[in-house]
N, C-alpha and C. Protein backbone atom coordinates (compact mmCIF):
# COMPACT_ATOMS: atom_id res chain seq x y z
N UNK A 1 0.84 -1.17 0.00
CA UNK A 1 0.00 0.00 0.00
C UNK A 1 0.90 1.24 0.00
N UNK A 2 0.93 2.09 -0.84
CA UNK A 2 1.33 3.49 -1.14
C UNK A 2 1.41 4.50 0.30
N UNK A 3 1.89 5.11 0.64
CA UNK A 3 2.22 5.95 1.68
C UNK A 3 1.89 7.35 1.42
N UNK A 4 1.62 7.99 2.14
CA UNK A 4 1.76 10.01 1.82
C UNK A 4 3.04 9.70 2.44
N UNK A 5 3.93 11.06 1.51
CA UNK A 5 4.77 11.62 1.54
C UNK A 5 4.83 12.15 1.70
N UNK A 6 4.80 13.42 2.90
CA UNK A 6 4.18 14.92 3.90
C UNK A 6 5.32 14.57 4.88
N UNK A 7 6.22 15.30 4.94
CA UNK A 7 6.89 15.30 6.56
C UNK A 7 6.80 16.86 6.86
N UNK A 8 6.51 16.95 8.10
CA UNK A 8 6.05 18.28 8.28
C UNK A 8 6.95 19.17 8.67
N UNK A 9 8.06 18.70 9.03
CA UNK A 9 10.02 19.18 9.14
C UNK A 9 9.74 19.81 8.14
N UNK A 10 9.29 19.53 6.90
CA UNK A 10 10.22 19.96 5.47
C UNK A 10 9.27 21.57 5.59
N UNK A 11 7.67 21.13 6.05
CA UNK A 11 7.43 22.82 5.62
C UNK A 11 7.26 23.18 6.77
N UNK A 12 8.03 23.27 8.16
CA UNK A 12 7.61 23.56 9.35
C UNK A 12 7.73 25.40 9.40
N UNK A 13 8.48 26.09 8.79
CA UNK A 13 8.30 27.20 8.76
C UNK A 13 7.34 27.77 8.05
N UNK A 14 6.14 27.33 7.76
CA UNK A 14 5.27 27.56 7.13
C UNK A 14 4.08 27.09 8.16
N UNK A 15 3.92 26.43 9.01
CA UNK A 15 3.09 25.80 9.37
C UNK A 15 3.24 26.16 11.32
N UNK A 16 2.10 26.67 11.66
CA UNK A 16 2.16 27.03 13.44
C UNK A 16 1.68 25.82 14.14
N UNK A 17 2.59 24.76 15.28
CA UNK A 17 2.23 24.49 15.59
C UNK A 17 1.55 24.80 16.62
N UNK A 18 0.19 23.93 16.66
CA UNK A 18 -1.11 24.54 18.04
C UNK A 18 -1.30 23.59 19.37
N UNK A 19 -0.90 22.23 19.01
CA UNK A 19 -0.89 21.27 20.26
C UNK A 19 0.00 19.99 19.53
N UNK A 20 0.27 19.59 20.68
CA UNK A 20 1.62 18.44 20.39
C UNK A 20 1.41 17.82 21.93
N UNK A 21 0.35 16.35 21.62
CA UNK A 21 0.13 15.80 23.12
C UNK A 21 0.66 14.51 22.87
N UNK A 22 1.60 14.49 22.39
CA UNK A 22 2.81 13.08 21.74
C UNK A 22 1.80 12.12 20.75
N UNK A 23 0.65 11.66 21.31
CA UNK A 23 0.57 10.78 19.76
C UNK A 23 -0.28 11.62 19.11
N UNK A 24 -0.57 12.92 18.92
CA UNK A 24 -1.70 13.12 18.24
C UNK A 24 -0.72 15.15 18.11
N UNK A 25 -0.62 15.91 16.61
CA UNK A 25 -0.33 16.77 16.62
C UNK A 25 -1.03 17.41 15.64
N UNK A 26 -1.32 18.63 16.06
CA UNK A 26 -1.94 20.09 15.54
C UNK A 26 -1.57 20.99 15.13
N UNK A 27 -1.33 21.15 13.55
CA UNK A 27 -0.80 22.78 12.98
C UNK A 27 -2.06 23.31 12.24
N UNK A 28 -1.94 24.89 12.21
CA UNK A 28 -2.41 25.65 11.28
C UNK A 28 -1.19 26.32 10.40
N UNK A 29 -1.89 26.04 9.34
CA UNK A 29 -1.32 26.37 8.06
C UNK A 29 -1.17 27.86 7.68
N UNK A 30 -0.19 28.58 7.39
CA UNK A 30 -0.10 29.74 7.99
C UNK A 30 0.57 30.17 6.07
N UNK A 31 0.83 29.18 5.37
CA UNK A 31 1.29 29.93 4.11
C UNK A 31 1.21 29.05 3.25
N UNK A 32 0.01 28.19 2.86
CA UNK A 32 -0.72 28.34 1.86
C UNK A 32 -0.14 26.71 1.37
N UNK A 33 0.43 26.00 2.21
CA UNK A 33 0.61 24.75 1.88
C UNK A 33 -0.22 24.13 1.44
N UNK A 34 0.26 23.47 0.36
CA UNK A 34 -1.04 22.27 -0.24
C UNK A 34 -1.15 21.10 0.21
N UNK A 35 -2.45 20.41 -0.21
CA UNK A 35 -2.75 19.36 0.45
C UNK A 35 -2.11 18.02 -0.48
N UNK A 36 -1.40 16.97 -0.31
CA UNK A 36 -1.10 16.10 -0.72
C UNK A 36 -2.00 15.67 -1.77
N UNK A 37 -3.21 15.32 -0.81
CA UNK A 37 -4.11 14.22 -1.70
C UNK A 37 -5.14 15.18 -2.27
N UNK A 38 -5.26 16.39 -2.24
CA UNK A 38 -5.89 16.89 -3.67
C UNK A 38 -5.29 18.47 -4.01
N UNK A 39 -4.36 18.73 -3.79
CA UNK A 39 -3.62 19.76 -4.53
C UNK A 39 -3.73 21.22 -3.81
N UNK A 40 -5.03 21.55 -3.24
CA UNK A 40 -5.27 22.96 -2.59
C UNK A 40 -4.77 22.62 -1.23
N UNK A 41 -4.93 24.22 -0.77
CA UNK A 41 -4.16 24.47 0.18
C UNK A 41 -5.31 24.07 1.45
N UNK A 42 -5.18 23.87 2.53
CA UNK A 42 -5.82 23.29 3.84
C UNK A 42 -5.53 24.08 4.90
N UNK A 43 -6.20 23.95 5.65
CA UNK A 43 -5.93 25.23 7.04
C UNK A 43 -5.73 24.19 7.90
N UNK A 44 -5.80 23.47 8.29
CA UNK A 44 -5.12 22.99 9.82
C UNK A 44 -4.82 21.16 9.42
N UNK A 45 -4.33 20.98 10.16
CA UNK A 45 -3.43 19.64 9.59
C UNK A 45 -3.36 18.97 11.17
N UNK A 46 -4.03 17.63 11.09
CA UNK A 46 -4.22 17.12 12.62
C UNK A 46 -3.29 15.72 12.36
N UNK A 47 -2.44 15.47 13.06
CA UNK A 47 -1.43 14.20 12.76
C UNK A 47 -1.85 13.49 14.17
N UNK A 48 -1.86 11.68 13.70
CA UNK A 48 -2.24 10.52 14.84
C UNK A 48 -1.29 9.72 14.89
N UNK A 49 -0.97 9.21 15.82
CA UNK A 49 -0.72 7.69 15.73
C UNK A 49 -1.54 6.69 16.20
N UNK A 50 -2.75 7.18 16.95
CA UNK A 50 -3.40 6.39 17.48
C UNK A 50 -4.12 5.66 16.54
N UNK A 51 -5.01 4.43 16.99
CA UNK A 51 -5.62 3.50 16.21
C UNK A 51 -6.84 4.28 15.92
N UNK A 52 -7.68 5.21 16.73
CA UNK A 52 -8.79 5.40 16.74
C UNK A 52 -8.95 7.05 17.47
N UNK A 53 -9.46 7.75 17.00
CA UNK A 53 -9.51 9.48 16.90
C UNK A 53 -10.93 9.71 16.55
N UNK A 54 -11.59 10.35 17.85
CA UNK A 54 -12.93 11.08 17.42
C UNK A 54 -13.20 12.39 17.41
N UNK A 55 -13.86 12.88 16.15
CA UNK A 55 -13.62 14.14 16.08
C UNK A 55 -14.93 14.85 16.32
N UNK A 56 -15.05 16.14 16.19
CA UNK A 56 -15.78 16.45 16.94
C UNK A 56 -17.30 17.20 15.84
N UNK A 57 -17.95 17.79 15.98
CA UNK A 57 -19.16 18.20 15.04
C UNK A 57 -18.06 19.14 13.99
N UNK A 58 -18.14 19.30 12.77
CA UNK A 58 -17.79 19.96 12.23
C UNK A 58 -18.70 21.15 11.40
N UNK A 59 -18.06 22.18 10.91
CA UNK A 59 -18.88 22.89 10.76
C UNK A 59 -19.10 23.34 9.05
N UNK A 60 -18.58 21.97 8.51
CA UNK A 60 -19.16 21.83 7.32
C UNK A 60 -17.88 21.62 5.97
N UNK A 61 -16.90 21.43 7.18
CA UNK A 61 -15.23 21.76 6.49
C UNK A 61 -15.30 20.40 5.57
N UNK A 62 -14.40 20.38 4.80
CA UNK A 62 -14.18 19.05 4.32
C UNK A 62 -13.09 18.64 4.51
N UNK A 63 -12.41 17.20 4.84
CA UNK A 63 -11.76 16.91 5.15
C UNK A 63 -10.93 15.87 3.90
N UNK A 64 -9.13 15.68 3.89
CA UNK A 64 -8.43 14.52 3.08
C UNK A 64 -8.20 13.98 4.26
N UNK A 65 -7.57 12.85 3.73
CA UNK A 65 -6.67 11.99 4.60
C UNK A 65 -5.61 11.38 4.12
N UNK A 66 -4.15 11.11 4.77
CA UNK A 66 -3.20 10.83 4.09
C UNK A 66 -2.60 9.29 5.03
N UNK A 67 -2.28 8.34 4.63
CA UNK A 67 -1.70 7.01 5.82
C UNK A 67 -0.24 7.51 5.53
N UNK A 68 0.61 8.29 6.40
CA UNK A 68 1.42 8.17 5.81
C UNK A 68 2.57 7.60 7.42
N UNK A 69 3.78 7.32 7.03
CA UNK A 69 4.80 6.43 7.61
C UNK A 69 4.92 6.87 8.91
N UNK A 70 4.55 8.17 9.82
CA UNK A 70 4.79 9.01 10.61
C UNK A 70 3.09 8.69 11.19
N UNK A 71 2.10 8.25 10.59
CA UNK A 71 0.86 8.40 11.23
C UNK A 71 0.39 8.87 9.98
N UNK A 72 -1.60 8.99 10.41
CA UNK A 72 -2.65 9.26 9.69
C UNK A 72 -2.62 10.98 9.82
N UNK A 73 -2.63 11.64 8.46
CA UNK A 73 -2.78 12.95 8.43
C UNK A 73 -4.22 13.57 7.89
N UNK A 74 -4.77 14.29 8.81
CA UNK A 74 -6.01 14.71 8.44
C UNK A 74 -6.08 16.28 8.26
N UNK A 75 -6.41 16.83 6.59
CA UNK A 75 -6.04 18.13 6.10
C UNK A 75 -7.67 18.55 6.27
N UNK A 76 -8.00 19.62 6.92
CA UNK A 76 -9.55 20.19 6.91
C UNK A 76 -8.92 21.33 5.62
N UNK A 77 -10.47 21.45 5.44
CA UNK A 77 -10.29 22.96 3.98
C UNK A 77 -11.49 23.46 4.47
């Protein structure tokens, strides 16, 4: 199975992190980074390692998802 290729080192000066509670991390996107799996840019970027992550009501955002080697990456737009 294919991997995302996103390490978030590479655009970390681009990207604010907002929470970092070891398996589960939170940036907002602060300059216009694109999203892997469909090309536009995404405002906040939620990284897991956990097996299982519940999220909460949303308010209509749409969401990608990436499996990649570091954990599951979830891009809201």
């Amino acid at each position: 199975m294919p991997t995302l290729e996103f390490d978030v080192h590479d655009h970390r000066h681009r990207l604010k992190q907002l929470r970092n509670a070891g398996e589960t991390e939170l940036y907002e996107n602060r300059d216009g980074v694109t999203c892997p799996a469909c090309g536009e840019p995404f405002t906040r970027l939620f990284i897991t390692e956990r097996a299982t992550t519940t999220f909460p009501e949303t308010d209509g955002s749409r969401f990608c998802l990436g499996n990649g080697s570091t954990g599951i990456h979830v891009f809201r737009h």
